[in-house]
Protein backbone atom coordinates (compact mmCIF):
# COMPACT_ATOMS: atom_id res chain seq x y z
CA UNK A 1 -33.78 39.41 48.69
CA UNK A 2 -31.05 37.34 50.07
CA UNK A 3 -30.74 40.07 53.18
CA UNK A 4 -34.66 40.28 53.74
CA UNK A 5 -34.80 36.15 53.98
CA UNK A 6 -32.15 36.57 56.82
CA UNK A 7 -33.37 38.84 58.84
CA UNK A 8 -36.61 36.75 58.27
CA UNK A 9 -35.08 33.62 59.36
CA UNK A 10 -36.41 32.23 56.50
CA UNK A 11 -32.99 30.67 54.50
CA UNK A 12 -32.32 28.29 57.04
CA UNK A 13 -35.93 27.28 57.02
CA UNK A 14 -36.30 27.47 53.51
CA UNK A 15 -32.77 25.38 53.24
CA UNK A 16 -34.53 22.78 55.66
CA UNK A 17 -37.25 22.04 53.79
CA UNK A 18 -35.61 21.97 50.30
CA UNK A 19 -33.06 19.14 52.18
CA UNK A 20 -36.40 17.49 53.05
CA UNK A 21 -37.50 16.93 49.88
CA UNK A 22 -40.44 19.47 49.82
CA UNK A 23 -40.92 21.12 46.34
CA UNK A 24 -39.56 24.91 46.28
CA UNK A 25 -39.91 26.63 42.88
CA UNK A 26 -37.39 29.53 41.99
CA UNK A 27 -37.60 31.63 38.84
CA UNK A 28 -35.33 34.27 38.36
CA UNK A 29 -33.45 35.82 41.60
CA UNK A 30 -35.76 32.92 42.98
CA UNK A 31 -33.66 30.41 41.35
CA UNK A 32 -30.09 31.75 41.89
CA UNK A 33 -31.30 32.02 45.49
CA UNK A 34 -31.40 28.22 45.79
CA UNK A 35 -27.81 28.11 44.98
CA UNK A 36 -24.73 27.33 47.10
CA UNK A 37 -23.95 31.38 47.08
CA UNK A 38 -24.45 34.71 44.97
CA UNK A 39 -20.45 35.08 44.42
CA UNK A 40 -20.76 35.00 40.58
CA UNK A 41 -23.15 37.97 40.94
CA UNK A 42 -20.89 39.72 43.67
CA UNK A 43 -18.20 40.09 41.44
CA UNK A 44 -20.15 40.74 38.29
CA UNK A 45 -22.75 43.14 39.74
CA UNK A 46 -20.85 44.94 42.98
CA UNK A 47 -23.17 48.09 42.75
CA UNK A 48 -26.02 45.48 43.04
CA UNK A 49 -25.33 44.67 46.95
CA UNK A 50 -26.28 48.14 47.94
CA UNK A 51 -27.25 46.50 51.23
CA UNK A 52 -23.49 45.83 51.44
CA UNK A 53 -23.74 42.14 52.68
CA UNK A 54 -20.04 40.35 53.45
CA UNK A 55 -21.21 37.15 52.82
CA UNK A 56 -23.25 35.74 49.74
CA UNK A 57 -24.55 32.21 51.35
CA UNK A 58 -28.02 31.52 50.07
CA UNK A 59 -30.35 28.83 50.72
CA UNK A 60 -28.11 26.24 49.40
CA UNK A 61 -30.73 24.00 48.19
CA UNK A 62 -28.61 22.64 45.17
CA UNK A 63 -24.86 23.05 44.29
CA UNK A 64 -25.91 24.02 41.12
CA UNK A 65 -25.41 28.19 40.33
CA UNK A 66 -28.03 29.21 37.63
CA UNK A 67 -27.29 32.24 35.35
CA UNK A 68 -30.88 32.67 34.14
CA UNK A 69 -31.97 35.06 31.29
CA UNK A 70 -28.45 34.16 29.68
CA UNK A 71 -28.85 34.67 26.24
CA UNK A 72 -30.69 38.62 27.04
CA UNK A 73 -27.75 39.08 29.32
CA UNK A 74 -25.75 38.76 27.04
CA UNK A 75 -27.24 40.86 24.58
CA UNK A 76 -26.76 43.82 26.87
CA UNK A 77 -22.96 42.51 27.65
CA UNK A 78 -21.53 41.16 24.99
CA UNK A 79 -18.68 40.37 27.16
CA UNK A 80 -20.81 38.70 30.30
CA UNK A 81 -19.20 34.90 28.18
CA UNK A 82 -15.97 35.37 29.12
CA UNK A 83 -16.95 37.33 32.45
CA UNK A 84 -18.29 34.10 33.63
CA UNK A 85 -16.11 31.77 32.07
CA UNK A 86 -13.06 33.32 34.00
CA UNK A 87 -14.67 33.62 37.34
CA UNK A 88 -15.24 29.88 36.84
CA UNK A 89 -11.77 29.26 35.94
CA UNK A 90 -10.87 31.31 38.88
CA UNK A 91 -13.20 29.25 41.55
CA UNK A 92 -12.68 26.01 39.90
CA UNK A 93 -17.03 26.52 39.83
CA UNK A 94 -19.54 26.13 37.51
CA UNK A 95 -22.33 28.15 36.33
CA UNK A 96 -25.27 26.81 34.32
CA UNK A 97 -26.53 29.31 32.05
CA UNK A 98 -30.16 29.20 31.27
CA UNK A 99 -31.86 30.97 28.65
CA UNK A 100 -35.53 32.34 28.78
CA UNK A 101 -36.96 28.91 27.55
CA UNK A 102 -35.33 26.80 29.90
CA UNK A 103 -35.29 25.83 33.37
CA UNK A 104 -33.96 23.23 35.76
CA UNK A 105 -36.25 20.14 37.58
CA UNK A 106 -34.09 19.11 40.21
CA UNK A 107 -34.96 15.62 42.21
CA UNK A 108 -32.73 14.64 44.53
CA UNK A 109 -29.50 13.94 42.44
CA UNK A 110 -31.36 14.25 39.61
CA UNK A 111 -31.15 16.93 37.19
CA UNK A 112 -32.94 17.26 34.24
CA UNK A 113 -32.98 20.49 31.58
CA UNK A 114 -36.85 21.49 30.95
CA UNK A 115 -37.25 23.01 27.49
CA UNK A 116 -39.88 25.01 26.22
CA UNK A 117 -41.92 23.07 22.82
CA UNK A 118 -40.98 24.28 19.84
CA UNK A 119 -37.55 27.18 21.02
């Protein structure tokens, strides 16, 4: 994805109008893309960049790094916890994990944790 909105011109666009204020909605690979960078996923899924990108900038809408489907992740790596939690000791980043239920309304500076009723 992040290589197709390059070569599309689209991140800087997309980057542009997020800075403007303009609503963008990202689920999934849609949300990490509005991150600062993919180097969490980099290092955690190599074989994943089979388009063999150097550099993981994405649209850099937020600061914030998402780790979506956490809890199912983790499931299938029970060792993907303390995966993350030493690349963020490593980078001196954070990475908000977000489990199937939840999801992120970002305003501005504001940042609020959306929960589904009732999980």
């Amino acid at each position: 994805m992040l290589k197709n909105l390059r070569q599309m011109h689209l991140l800087q666009r997309l980057r542009q109008l997020a800075l403007a204020g303009k609503p963008i909605y990202g689920i999934s690979a849609g949300a990490i893309l509005l991150g600062p960078d993919l180097d969490l996923y980099a290092q955690l899924y190599p074989e994943d960049n089979t388009e063999r990108l150097t550099t993981t900038t994405a649209i850099g809408a937020t600061t914030i790094r998402i780790y979506p489907h956490y809890e199912v992740h983790c499931e299938f790596n029970p060792q993907l916890p303390q995966l993350i939690a030493d690349w963020e000791r490593q980078t001196g980043a954070s990475v908000t994990r977000l489990t199937n239920d939840q999801g992120l309304l970002l305003q501005g500076s504001r940042v609020q944790l959306i929960e589904r009723s009732g999980s």
